[in-house]
N, C-alpha and C. Protein backbone atom coordinates (compact mmCIF):
# COMPACT_ATOMS: atom_id res chain seq x y z
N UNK A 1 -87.49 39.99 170.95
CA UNK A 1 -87.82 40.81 169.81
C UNK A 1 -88.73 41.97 170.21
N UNK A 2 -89.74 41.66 171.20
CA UNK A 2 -90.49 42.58 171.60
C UNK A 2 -89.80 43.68 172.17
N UNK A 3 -89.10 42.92 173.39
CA UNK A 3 -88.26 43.99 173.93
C UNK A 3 -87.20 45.21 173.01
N UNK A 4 -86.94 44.52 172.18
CA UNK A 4 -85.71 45.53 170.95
C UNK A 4 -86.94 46.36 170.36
N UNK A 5 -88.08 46.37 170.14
CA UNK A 5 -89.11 47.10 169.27
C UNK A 5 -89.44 48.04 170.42
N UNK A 6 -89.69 47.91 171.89
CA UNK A 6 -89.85 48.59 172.68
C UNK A 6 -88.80 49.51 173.07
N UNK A 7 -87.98 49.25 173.01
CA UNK A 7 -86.53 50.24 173.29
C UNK A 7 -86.55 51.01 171.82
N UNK A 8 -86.71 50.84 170.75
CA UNK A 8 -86.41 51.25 169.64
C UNK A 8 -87.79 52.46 169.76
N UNK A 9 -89.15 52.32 169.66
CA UNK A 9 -90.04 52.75 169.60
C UNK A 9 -89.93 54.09 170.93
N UNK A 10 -89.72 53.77 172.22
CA UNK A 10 -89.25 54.77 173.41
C UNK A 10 -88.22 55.68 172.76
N UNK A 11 -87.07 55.19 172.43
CA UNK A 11 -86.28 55.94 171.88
C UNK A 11 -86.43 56.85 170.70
N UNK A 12 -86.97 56.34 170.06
CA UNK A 12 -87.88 57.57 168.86
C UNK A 12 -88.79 58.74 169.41
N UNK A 13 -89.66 58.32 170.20
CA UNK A 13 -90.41 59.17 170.98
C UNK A 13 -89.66 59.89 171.94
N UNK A 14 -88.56 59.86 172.44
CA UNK A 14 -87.37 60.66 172.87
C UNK A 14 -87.02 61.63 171.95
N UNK A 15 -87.02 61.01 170.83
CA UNK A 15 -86.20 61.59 170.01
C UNK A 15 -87.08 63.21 169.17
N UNK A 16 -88.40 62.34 169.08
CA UNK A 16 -89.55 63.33 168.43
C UNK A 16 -89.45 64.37 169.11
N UNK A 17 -89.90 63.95 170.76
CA UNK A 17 -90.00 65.12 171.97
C UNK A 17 -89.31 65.85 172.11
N UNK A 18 -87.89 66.01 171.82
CA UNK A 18 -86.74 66.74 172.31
C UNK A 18 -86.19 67.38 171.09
N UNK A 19 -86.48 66.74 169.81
CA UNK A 19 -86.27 67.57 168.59
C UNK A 19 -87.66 68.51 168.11
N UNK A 20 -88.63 68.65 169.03
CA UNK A 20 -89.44 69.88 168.69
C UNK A 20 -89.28 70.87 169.18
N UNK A 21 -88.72 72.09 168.27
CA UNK A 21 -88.63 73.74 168.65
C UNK A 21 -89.57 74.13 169.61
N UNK A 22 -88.43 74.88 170.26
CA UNK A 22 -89.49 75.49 171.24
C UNK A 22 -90.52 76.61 170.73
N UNK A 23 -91.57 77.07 170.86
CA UNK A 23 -92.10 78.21 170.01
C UNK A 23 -91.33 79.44 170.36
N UNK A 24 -92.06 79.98 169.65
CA UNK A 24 -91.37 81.69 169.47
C UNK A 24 -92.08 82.16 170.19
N UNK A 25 -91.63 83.45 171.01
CA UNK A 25 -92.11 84.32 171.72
C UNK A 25 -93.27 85.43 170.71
N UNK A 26 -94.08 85.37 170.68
CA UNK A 26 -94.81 86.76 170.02
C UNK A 26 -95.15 88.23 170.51
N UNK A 27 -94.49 89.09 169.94
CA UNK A 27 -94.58 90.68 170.47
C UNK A 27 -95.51 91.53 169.88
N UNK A 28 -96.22 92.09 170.58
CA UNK A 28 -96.88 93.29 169.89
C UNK A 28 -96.91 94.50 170.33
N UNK A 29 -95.80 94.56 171.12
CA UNK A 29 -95.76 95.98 171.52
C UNK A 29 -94.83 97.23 170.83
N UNK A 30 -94.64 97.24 169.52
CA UNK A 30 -93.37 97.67 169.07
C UNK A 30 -94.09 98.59 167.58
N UNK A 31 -93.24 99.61 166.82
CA UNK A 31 -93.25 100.38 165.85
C UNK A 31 -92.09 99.74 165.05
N UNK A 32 -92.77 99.53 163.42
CA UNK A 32 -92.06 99.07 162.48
C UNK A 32 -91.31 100.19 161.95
N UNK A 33 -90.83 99.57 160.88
CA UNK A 33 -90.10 100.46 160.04
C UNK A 33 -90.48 99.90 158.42
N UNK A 34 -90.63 100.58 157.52
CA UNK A 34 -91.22 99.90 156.18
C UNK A 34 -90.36 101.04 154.93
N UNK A 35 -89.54 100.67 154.13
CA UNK A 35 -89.06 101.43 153.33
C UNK A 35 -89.46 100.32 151.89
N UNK A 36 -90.12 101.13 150.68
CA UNK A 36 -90.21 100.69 149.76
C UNK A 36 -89.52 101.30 148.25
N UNK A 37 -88.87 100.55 147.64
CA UNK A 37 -87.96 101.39 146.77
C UNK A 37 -89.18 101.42 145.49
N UNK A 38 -88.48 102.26 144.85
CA UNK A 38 -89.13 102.82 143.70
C UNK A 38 -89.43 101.85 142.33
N UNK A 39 -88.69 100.67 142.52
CA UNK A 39 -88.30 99.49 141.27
C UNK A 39 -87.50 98.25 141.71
N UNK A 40 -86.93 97.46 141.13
CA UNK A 40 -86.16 96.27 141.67
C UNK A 40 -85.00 96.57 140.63
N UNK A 41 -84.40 97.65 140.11
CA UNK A 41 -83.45 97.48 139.68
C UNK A 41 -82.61 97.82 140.85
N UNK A 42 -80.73 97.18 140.32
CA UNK A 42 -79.97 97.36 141.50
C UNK A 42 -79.88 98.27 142.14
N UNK A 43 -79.89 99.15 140.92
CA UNK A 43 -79.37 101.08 141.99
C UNK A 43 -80.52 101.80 142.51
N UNK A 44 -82.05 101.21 142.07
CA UNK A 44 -83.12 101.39 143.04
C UNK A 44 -83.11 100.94 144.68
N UNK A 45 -82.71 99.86 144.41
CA UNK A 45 -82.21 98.98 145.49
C UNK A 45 -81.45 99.27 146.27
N UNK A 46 -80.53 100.00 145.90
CA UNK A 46 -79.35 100.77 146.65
C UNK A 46 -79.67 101.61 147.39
N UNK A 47 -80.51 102.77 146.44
CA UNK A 47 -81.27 103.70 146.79
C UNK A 47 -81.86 103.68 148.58
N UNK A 48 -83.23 102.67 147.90
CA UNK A 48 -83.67 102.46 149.68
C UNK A 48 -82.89 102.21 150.37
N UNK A 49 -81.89 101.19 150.06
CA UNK A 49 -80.90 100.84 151.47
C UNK A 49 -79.84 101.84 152.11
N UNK A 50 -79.78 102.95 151.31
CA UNK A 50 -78.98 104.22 152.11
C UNK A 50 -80.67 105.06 152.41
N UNK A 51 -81.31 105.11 151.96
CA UNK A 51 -82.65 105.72 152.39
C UNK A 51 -83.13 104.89 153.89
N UNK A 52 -83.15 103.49 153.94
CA UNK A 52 -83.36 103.24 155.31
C UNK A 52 -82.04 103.23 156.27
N UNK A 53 -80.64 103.29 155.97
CA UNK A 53 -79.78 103.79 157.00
C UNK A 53 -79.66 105.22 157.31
N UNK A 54 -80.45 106.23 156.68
CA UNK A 54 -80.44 107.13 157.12
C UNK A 54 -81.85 107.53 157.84
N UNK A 55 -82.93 106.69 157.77
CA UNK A 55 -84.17 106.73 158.62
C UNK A 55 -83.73 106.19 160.26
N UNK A 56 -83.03 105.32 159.74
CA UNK A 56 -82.80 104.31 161.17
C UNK A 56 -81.84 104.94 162.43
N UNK A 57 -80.86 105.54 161.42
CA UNK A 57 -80.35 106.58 162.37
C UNK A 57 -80.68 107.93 162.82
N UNK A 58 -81.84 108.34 162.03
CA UNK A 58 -82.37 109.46 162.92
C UNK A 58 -83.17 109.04 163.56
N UNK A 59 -84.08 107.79 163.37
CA UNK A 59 -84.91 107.64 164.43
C UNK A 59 -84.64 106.68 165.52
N UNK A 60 -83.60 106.58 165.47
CA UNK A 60 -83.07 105.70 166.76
C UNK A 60 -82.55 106.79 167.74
N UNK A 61 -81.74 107.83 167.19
CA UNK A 61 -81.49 109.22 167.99
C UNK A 61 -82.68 109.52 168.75
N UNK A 62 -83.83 109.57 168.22
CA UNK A 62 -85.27 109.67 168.91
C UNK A 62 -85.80 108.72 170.19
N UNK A 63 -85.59 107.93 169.34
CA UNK A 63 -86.29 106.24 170.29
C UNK A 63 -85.22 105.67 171.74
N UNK A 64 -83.82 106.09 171.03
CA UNK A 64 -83.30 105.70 172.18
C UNK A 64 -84.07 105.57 173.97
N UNK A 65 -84.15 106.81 173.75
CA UNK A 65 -84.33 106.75 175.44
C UNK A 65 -85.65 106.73 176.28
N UNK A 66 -87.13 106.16 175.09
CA UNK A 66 -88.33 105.60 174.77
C UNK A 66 -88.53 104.85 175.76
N UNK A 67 -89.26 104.68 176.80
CA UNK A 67 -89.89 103.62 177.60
C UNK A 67 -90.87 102.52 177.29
N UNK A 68 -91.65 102.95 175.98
CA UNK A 68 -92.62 101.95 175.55
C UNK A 68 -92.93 102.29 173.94
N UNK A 69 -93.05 101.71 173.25
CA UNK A 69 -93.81 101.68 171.88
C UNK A 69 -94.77 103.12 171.68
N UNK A 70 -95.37 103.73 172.90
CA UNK A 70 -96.29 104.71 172.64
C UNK A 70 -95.28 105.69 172.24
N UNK A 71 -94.47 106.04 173.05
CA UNK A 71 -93.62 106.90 173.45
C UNK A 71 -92.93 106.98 172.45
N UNK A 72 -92.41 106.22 171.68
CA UNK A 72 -91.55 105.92 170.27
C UNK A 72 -92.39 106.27 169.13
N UNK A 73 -93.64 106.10 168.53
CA UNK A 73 -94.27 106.14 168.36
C UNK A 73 -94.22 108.03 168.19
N UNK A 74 -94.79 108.19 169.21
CA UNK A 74 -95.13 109.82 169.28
C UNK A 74 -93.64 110.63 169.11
N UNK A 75 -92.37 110.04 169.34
CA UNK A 75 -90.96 110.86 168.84
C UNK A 75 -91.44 110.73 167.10
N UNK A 76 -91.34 109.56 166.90
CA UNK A 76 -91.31 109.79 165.68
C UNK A 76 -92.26 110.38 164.65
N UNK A 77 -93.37 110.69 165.04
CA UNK A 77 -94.35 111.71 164.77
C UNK A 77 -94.09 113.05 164.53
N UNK A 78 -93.33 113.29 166.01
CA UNK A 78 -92.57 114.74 166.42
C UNK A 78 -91.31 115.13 165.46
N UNK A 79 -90.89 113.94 165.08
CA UNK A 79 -89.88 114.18 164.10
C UNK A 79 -89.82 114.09 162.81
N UNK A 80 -91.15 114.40 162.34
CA UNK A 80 -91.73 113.56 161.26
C UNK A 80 -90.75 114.32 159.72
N UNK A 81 -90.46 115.83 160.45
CA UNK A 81 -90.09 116.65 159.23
C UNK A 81 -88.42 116.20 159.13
N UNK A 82 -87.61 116.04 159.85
CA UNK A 82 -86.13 115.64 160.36
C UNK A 82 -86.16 114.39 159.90
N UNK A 83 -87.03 113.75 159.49
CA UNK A 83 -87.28 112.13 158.98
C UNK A 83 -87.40 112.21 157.34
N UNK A 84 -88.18 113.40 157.05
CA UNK A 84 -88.59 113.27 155.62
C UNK A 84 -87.07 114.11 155.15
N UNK A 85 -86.66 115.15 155.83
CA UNK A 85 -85.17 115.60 155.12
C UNK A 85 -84.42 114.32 155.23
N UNK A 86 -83.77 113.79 156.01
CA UNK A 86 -82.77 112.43 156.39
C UNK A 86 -83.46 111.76 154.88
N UNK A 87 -84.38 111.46 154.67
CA UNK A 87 -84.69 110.48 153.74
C UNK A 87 -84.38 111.14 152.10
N UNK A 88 -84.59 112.34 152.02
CA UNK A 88 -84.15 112.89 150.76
C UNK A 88 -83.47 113.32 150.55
N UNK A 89 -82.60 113.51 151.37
CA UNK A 89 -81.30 113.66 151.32
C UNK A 89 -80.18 112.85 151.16
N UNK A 90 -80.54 111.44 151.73
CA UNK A 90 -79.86 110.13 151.43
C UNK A 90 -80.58 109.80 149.93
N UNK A 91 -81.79 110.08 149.25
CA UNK A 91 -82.15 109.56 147.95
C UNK A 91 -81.60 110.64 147.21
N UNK A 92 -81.26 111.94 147.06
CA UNK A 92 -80.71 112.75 146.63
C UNK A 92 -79.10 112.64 146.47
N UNK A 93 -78.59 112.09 147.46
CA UNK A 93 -77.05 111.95 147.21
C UNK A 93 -77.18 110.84 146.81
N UNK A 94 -77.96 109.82 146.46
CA UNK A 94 -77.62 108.76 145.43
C UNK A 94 -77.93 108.71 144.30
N UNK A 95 -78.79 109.97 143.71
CA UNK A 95 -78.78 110.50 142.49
C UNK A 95 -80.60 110.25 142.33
N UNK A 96 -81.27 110.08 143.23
CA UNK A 96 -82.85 109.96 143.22
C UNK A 96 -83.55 110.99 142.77
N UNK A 97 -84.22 111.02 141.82
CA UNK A 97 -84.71 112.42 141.73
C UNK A 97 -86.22 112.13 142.00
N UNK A 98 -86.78 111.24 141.98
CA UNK A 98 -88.26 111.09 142.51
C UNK A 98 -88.85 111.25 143.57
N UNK A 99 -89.82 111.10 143.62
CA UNK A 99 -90.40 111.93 145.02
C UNK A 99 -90.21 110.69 146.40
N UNK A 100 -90.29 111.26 147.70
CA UNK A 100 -89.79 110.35 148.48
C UNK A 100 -90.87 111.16 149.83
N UNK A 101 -91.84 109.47 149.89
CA UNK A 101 -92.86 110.60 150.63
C UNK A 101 -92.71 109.56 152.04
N UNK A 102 -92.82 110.24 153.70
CA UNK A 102 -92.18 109.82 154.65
C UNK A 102 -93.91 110.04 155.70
N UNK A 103 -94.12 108.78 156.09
CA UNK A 103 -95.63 108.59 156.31
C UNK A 103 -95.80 107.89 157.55
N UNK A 104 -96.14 108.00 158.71
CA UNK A 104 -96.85 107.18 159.41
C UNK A 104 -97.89 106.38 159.73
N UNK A 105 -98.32 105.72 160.65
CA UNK A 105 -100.18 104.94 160.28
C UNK A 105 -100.20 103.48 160.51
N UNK A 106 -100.92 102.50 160.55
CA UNK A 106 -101.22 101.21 160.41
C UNK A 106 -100.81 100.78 159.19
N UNK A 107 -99.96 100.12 159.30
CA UNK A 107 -100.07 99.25 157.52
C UNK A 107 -100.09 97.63 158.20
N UNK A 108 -100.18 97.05 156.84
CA UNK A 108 -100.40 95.48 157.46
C UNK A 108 -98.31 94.73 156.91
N UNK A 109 -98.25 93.92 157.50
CA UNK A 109 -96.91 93.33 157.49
C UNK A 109 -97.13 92.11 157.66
N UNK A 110 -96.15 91.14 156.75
CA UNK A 110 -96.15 89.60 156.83
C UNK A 110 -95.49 89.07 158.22
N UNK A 111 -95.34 88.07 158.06
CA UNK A 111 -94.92 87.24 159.58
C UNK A 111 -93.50 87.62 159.46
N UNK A 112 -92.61 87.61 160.73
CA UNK A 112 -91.23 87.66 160.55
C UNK A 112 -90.77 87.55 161.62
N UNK A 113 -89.35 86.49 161.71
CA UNK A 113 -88.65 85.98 162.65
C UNK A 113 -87.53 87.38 162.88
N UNK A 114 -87.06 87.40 164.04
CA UNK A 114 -86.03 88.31 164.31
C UNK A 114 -85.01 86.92 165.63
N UNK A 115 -84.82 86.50 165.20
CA UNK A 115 -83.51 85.07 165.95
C UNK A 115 -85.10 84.37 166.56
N UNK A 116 -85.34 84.35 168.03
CA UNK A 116 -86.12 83.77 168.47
C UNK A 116 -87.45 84.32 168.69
N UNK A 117 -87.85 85.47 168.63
CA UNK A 117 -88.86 86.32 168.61
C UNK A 117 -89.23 86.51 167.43
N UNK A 118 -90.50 86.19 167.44
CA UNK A 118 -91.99 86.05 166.11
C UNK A 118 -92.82 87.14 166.42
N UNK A 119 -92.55 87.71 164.78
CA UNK A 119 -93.79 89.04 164.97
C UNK A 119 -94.68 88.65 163.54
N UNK A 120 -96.01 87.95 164.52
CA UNK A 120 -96.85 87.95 163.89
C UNK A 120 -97.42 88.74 162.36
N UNK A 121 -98.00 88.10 161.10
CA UNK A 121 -98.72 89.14 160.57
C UNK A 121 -98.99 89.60 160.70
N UNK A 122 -99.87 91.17 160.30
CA UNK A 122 -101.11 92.10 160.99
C UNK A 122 -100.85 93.05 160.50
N UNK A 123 -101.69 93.99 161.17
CA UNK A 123 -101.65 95.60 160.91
C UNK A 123 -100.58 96.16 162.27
N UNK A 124 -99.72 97.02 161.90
CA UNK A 124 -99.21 97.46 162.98
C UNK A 124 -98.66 98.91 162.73
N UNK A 125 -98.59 99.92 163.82
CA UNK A 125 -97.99 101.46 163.61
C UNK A 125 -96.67 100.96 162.51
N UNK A 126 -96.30 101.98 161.76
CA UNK A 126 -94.68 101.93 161.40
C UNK A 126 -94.45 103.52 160.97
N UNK A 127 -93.34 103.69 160.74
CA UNK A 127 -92.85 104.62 159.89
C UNK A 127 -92.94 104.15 158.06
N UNK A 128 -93.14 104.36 157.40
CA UNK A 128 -93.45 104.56 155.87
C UNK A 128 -92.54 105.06 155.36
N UNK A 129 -91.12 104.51 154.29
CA UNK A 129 -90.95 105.62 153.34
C UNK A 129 -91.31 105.26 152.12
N UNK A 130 -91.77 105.74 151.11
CA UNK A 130 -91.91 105.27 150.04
C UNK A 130 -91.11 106.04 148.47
N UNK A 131 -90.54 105.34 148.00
CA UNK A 131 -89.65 105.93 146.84
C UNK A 131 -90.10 105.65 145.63
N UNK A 132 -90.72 106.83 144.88
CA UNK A 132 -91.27 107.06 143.36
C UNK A 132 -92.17 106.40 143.86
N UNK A 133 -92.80 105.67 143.07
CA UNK A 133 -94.64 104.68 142.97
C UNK A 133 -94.84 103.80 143.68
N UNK A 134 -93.05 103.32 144.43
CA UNK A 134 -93.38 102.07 145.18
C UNK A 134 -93.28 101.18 144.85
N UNK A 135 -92.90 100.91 143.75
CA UNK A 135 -93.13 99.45 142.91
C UNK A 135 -92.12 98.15 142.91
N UNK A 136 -91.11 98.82 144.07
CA UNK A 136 -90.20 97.59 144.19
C UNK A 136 -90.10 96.85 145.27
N UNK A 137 -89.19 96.05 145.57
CA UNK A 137 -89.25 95.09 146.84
C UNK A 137 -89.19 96.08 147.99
N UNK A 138 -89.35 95.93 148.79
CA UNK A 138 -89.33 96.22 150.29
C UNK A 138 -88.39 95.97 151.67
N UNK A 139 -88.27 96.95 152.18
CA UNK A 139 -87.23 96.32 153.31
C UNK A 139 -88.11 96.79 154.40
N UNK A 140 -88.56 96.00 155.86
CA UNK A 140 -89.27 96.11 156.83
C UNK A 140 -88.26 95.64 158.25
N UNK A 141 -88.42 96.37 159.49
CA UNK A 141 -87.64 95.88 160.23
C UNK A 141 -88.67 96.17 162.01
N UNK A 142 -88.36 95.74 162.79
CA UNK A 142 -88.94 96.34 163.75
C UNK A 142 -88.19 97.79 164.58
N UNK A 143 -88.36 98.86 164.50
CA UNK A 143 -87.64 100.15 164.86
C UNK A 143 -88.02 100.49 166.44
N UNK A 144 -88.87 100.00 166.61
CA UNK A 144 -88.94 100.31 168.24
C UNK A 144 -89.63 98.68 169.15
N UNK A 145 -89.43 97.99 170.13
CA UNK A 145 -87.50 97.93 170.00
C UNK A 145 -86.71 97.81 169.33
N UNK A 146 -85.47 98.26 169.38
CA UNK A 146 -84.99 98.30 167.93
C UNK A 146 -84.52 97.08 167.51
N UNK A 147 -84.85 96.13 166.26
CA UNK A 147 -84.58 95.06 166.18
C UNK A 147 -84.28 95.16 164.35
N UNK A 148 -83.70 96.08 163.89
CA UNK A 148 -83.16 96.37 162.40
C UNK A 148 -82.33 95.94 162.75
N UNK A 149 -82.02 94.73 161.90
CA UNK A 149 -80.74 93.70 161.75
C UNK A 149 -80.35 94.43 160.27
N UNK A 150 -79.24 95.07 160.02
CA UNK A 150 -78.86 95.54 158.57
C UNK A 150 -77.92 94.48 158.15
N UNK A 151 -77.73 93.53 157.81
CA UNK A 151 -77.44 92.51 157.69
C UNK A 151 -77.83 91.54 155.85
N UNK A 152 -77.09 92.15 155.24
CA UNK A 152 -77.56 92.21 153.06
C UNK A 152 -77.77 90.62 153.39
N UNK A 153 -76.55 89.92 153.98
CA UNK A 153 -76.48 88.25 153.42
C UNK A 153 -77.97 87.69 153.87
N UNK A 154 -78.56 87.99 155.27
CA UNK A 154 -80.09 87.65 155.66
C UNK A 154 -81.05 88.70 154.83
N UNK A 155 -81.05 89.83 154.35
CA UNK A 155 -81.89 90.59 153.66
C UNK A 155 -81.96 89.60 151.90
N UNK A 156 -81.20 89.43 151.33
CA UNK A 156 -80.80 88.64 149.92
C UNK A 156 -81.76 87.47 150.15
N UNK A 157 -82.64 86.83 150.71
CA UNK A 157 -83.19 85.40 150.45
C UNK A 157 -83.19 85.28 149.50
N UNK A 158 -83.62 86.06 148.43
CA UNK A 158 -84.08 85.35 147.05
C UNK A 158 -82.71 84.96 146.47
N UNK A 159 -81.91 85.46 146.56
CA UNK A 159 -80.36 85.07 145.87
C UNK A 159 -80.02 83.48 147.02
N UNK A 160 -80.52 83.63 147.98
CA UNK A 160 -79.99 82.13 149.06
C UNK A 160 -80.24 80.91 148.54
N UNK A 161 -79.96 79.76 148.10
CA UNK A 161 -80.57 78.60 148.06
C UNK A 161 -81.71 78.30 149.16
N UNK A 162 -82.36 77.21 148.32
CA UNK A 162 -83.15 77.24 149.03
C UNK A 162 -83.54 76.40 150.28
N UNK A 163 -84.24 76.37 151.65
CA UNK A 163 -83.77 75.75 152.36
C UNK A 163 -84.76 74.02 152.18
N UNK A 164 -83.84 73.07 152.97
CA UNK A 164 -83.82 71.89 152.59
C UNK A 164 -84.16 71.55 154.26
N UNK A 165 -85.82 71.02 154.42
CA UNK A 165 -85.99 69.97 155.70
C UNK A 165 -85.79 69.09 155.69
N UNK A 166 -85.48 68.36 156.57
CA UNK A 166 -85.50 66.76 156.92
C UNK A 166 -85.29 66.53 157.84
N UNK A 167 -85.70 65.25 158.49
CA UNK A 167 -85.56 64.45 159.72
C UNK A 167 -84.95 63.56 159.72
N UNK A 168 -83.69 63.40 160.90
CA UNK A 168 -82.95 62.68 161.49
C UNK A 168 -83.80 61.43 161.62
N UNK A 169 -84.21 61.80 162.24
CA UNK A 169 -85.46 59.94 162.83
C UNK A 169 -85.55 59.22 161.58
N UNK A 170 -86.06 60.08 160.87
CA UNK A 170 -86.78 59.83 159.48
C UNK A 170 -85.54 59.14 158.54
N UNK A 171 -84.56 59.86 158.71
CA UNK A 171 -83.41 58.88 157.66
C UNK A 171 -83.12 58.05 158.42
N UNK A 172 -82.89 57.69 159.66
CA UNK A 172 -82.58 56.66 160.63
C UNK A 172 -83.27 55.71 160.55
N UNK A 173 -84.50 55.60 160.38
CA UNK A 173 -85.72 54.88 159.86
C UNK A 173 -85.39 54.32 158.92
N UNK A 174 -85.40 55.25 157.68
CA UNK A 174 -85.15 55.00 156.69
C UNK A 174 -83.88 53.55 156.33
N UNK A 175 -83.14 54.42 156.83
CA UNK A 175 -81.88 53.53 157.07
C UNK A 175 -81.79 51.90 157.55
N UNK A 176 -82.71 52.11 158.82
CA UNK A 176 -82.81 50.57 159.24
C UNK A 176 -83.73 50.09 158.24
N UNK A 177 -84.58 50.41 158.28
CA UNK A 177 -85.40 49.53 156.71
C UNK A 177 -85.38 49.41 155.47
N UNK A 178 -84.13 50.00 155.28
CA UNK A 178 -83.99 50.26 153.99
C UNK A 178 -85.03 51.11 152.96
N UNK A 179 -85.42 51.86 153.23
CA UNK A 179 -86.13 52.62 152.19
C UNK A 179 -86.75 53.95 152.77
């Protein structure tokens, strides 16, 4: 009996050890990207999201050929006026008539996974656009390296169900003891 509790008990602790994630890598060498729409209605919504495909592609024209975060950083500075047309011009052909102001600087940003790489909370450089007062949800991405996943089905969480943990061991457990 001892022996079956000892094999059972090893084997769990196998099991713990090898089912813990590896951590995430953390970066801080990089320039965000931060576009905030004007409201949370849909066609606000729309709005920013042709407002940040047209940021992303002028400033990736820039960043491309960037050696480090500084360097990216200072294109997009340099391009600051070619950034603010691209941006009102994409809120303009979607019928925006509010003001659309295109900003650089420190802002602070929540935690966020990009696949296996973790970018910490904090304050970090970004590009800024902001549409009318600001008052709606937000789309944030990392722009230098470029790591803008445009991707609606991962942008939508709030429409996703929601996610559900549990442990294998734990129902296996469960299972042998009934409860």
């Amino acid at each position: 009996m001892f022996r079956r509790f000892l094999c059972a008990f090893v084997t769990l602790l196998l099991f713990v050890f090898f089912a813990v994630p590896a951590r995430a890598e953390a970066v801080s060498d990089f320039v965000r990207l931060h576009v905030v729409a004007s409201g949370d209605s849909d066609w606000e919504q729309t709005v920013k999201l042709a407002v940040r495909d047209a940021c992303l592609a002028a400033a990736r024209e820039w960043t491309a050929d960037c050696e480090n975060a500084d360097e990216a950083y200072a294109a997009v500075n340099v391009h600051m006026a070619s950034l603010q047309t691209a941006a009102v011009a994409a809120a303009r052909k979607m019928g925006f008539e509010g003001s659309v102001r295109v900003e650089t600087g420190v802002f602070a940003f929540p935690d966020r996974f990009y696949g296996a790489l973790f970018v910490p909370a904090g304050d970090y450089r970004a590009l800024r656009v902001t549409l009318g007062e600001g008052g709606g949800h937000n789309w944030w991405c990392v722009l230098y390296p470029s790591l803008c996943v445009v991707d609606e089905a991962a942008y939508c969480a709030a429409e996703a169900p929601p996610i559900e943990f549990y442990s294998s061991v734990g129902r296996f457990l469960r299972g042998l003891w009934g409860g």
